[in-house]
PDB file of N, CA and C in Angstrom:
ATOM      1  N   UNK A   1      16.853  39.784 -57.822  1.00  0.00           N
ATOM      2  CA  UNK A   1      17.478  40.275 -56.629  1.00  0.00           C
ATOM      3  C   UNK A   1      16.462  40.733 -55.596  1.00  0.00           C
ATOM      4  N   UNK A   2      15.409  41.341 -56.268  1.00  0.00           N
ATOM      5  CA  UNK A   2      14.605  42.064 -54.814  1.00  0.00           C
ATOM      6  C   UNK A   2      13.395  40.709 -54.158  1.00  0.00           C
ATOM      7  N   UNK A   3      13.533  39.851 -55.037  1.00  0.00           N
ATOM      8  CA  UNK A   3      12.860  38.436 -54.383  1.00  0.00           C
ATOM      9  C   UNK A   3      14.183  38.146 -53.056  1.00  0.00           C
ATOM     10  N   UNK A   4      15.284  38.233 -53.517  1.00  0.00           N
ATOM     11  CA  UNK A   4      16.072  37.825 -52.023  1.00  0.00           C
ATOM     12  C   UNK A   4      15.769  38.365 -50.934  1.00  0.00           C
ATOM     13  N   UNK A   5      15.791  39.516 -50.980  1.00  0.00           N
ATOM     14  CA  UNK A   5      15.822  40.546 -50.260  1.00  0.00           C
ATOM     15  C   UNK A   5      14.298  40.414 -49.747  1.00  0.00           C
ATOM     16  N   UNK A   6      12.955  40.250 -50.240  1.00  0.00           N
ATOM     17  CA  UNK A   6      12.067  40.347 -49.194  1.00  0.00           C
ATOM     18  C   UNK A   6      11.976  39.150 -48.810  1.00  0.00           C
ATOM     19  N   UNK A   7      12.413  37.970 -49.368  1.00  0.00           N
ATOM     20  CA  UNK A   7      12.471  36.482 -48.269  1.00  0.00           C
ATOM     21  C   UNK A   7      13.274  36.843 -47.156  1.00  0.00           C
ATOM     22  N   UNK A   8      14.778  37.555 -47.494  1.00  0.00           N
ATOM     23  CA  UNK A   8      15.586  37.528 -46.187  1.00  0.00           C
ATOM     24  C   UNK A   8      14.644  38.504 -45.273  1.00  0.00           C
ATOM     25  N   UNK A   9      14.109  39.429 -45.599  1.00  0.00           N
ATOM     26  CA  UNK A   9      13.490  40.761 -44.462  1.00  0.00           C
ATOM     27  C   UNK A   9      11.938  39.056 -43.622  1.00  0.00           C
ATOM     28  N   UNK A  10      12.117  38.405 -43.970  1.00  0.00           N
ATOM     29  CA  UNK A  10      10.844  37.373 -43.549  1.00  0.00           C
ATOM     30  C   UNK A  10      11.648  36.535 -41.939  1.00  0.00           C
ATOM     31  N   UNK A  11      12.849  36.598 -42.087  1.00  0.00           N
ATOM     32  CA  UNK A  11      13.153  35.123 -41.473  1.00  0.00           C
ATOM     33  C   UNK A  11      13.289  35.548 -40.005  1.00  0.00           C
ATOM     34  N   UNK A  12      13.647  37.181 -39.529  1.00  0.00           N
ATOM     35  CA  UNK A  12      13.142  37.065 -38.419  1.00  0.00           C
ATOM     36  C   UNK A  12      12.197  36.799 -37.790  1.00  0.00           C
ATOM     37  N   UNK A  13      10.651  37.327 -38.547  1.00  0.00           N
ATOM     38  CA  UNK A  13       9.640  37.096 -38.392  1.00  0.00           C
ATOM     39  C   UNK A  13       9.094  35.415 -37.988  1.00  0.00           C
ATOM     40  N   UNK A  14       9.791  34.764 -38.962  1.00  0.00           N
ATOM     41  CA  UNK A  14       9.751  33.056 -38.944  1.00  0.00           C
ATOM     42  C   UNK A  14      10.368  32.795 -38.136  1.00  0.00           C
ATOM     43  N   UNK A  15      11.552  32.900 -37.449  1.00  0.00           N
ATOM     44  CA  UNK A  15      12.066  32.524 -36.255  1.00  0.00           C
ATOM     45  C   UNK A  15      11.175  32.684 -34.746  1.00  0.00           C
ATOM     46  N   UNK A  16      10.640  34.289 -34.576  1.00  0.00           N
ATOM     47  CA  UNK A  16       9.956  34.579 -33.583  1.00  0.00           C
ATOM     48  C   UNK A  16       8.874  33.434 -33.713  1.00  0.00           C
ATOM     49  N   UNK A  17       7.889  32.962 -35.135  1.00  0.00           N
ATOM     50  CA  UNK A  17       7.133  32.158 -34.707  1.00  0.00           C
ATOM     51  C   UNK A  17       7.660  30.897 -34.201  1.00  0.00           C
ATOM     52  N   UNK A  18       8.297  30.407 -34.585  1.00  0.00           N
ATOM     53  CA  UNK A  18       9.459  29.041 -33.924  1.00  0.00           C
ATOM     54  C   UNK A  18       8.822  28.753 -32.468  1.00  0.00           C
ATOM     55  N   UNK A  19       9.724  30.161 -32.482  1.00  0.00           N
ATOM     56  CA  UNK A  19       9.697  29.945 -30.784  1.00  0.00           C
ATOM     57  C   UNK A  19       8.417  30.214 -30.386  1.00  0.00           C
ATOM     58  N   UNK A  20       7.718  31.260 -30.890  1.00  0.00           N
ATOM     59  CA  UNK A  20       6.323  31.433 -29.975  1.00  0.00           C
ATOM     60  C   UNK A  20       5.625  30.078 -29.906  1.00  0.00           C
ATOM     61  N   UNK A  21       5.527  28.975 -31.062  1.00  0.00           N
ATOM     62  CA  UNK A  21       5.481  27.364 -30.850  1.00  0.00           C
ATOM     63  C   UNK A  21       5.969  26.774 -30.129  1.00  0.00           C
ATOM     64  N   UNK A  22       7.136  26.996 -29.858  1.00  0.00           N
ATOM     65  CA  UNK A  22       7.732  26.032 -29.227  1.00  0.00           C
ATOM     66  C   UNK A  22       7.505  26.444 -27.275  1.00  0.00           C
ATOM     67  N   UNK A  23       7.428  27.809 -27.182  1.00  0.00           N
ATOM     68  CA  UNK A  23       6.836  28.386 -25.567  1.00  0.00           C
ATOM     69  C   UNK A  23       5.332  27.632 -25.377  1.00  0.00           C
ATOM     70  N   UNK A  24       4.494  27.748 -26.545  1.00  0.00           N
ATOM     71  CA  UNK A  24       3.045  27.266 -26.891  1.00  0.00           C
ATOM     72  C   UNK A  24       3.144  26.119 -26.744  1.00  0.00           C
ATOM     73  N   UNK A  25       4.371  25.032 -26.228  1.00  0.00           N
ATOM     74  CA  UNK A  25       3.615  23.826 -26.755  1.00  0.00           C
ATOM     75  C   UNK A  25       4.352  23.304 -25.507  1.00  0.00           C
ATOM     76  N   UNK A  26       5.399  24.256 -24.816  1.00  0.00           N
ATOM     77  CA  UNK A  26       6.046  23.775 -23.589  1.00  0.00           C
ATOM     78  C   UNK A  26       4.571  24.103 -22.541  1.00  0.00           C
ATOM     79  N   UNK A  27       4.036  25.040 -22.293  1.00  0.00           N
ATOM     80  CA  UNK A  27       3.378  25.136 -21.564  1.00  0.00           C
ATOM     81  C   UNK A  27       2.505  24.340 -21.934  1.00  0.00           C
ATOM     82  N   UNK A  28       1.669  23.908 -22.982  1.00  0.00           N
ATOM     83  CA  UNK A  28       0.932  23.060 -23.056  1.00  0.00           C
ATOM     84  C   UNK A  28       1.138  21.519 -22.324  1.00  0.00           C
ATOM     85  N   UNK A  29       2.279  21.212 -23.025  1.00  0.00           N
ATOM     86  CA  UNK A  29       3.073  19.941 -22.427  1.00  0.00           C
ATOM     87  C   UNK A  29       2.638  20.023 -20.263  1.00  0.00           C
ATOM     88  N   UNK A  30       2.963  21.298 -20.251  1.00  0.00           N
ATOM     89  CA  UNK A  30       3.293  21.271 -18.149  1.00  0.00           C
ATOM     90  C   UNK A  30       1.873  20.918 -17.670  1.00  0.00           C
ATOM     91  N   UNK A  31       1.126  21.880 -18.469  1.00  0.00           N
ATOM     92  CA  UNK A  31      -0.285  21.660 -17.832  1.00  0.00           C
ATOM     93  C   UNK A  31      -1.287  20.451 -18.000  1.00  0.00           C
ATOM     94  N   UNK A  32      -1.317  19.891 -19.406  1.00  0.00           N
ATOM     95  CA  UNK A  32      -1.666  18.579 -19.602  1.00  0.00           C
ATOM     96  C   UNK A  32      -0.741  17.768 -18.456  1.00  0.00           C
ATOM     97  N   UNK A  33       0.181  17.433 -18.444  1.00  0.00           N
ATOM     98  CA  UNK A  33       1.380  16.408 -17.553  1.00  0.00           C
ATOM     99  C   UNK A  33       0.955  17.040 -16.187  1.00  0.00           C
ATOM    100  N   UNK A  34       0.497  18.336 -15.551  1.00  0.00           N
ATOM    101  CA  UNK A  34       0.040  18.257 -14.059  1.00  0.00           C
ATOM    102  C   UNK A  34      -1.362  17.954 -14.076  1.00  0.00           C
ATOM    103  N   UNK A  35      -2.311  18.047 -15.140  1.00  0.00           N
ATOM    104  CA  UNK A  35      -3.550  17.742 -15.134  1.00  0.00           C
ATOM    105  C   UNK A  35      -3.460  16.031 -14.856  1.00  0.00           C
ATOM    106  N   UNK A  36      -2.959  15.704 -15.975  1.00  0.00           N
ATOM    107  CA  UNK A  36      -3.517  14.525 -15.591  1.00  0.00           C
ATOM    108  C   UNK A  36      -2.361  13.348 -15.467  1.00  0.00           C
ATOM    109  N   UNK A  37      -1.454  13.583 -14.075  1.00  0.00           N
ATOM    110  CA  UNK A  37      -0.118  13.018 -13.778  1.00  0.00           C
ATOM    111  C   UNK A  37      -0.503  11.541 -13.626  1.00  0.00           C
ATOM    112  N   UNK A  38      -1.573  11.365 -13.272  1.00  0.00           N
ATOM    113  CA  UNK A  38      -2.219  10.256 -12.728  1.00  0.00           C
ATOM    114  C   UNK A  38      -2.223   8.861 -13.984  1.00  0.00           C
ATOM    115  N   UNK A  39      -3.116   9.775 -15.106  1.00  0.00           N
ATOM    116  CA  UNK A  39      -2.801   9.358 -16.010  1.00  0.00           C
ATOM    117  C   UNK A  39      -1.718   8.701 -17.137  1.00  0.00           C
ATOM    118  N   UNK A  40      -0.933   9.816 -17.098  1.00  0.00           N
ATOM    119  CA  UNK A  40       0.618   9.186 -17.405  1.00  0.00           C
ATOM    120  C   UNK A  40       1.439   8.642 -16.638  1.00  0.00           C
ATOM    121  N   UNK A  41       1.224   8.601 -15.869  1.00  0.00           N
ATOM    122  CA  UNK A  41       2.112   7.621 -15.143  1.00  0.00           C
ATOM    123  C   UNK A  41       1.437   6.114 -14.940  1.00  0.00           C
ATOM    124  N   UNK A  42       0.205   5.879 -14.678  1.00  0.00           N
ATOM    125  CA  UNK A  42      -0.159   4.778 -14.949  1.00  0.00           C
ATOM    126  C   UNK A  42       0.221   4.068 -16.263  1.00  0.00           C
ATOM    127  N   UNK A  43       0.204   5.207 -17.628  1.00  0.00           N
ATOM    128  CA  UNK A  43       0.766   4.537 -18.480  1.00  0.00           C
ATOM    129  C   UNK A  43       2.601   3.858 -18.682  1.00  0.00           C
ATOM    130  N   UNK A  44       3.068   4.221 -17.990  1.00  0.00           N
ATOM    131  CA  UNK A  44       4.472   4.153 -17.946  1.00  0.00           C
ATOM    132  C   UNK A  44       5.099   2.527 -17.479  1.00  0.00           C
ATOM    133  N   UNK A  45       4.494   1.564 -17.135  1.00  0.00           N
ATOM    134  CA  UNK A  45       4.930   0.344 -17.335  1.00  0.00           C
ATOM    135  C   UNK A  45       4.190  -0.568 -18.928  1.00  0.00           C
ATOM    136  N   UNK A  46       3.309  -0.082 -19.496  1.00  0.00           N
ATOM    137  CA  UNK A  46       2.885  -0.333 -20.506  1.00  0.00           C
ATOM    138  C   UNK A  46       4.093   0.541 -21.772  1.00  0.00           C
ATOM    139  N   UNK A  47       4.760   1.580 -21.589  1.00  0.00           N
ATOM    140  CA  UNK A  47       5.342   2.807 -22.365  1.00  0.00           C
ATOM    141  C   UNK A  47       6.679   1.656 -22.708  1.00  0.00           C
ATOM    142  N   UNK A  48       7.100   1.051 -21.347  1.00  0.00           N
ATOM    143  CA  UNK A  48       8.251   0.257 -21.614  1.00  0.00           C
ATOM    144  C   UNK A  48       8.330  -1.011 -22.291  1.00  0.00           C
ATOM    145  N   UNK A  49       7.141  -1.858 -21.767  1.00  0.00           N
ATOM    146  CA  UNK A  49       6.970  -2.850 -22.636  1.00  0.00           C
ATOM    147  C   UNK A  49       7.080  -2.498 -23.910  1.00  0.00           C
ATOM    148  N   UNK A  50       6.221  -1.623 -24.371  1.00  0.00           N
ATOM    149  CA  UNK A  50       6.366  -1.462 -25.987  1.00  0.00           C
ATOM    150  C   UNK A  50       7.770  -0.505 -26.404  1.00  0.00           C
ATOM    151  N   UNK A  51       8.700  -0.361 -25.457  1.00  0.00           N
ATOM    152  CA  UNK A  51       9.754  -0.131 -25.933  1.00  0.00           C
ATOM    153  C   UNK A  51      10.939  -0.821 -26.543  1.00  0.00           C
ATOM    154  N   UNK A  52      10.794  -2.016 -25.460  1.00  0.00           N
ATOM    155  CA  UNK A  52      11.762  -3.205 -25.631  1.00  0.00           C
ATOM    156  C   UNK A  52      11.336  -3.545 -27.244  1.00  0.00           C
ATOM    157  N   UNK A  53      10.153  -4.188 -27.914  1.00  0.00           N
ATOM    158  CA  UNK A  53      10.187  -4.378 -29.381  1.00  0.00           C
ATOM    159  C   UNK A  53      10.993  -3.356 -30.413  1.00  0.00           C
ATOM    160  N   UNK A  54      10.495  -2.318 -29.745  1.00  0.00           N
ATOM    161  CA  UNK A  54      10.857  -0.768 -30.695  1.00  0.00           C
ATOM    162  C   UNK A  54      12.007  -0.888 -30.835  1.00  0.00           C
ATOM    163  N   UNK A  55      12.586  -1.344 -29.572  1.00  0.00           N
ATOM    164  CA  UNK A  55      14.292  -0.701 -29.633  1.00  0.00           C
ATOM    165  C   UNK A  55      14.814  -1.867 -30.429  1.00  0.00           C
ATOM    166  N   UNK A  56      14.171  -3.204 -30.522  1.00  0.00           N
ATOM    167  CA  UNK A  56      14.660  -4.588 -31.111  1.00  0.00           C
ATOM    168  C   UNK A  56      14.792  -3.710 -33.058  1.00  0.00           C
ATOM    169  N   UNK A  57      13.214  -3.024 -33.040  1.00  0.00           N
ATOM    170  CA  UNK A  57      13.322  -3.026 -34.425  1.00  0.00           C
ATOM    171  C   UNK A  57      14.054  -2.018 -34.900  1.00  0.00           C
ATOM    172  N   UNK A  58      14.051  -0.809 -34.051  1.00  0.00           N
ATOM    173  CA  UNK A  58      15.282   0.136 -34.312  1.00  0.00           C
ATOM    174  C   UNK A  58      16.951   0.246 -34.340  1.00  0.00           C
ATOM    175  N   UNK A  59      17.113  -1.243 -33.799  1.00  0.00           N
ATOM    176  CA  UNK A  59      18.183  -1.346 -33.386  1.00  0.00           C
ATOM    177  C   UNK A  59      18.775  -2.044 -34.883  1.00  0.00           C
ATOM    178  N   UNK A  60      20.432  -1.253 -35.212  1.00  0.00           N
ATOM    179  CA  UNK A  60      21.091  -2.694 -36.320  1.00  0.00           C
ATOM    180  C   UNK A  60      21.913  -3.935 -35.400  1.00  0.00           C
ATOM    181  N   UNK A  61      21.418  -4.947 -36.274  1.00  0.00           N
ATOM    182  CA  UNK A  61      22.264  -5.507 -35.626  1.00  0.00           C
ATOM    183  C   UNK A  61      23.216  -6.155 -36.058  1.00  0.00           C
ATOM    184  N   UNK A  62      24.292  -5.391 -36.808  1.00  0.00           N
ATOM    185  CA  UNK A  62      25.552  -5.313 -37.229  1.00  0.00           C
ATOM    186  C   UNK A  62      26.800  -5.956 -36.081  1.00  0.00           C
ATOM    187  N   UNK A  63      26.271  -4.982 -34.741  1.00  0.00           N
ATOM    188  CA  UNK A  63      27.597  -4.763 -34.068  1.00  0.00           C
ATOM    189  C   UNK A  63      27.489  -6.131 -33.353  1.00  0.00           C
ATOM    190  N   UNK A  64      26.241  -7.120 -33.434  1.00  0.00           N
ATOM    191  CA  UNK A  64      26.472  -8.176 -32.698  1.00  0.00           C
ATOM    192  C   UNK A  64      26.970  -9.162 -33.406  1.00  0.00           C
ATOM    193  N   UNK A  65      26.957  -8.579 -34.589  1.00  0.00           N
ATOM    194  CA  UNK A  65      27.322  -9.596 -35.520  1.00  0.00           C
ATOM    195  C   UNK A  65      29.297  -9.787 -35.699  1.00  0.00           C
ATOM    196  N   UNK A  66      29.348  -8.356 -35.729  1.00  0.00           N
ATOM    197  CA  UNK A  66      31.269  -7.897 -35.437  1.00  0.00           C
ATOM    198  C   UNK A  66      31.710  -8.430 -33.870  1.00  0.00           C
ATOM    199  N   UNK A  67      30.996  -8.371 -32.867  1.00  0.00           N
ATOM    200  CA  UNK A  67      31.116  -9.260 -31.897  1.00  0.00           C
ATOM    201  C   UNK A  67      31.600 -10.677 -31.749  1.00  0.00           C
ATOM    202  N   UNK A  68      30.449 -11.492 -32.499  1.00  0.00           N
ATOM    203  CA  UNK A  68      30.840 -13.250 -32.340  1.00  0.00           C
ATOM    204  C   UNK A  68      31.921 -13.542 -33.122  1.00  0.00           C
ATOM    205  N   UNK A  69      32.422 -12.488 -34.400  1.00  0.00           N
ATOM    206  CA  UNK A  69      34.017 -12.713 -35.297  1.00  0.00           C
ATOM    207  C   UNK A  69      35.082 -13.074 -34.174  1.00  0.00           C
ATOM    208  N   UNK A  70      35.047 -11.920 -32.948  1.00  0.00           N
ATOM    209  CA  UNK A  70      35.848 -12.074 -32.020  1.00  0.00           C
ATOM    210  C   UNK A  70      36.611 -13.055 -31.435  1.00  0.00           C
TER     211      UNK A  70
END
């Protein structure tokens, strides 16, 4: 029983870090992305090309298949 009890007294603690990560990694994200906008965005017609495969291989393709039954 007293093992429950000091995991549960933990999880606020674990939550606050959550978030202090997740504030840590938003601001990280803003300042890299205004540093170097130049940068990512040049990448962004290359981002799509390699999306179209991705989405081919992520995609099922079940529903095209329930389609041509039609």
């Amino acid at each position: 029983m007293l093992s429950h009890q000091g995991h549960d007294a933990h999880r606020p603690f674990r939550a606050q870090i959550r978030i202090a990560i997740l504030v840590f990694s938003l601001i990280a994200a803003v300042l890299l992305l205004s540093e170097h906008r130049v940068h990512a965005l040049s990448l962004l017609p290359y981002l799509l090309l390699i999306a179209c495969p991705l989405l081919h291989l992520l995609h099922r393709h079940g529903s095209h298949r329930d389609k041509a039954r039609d």
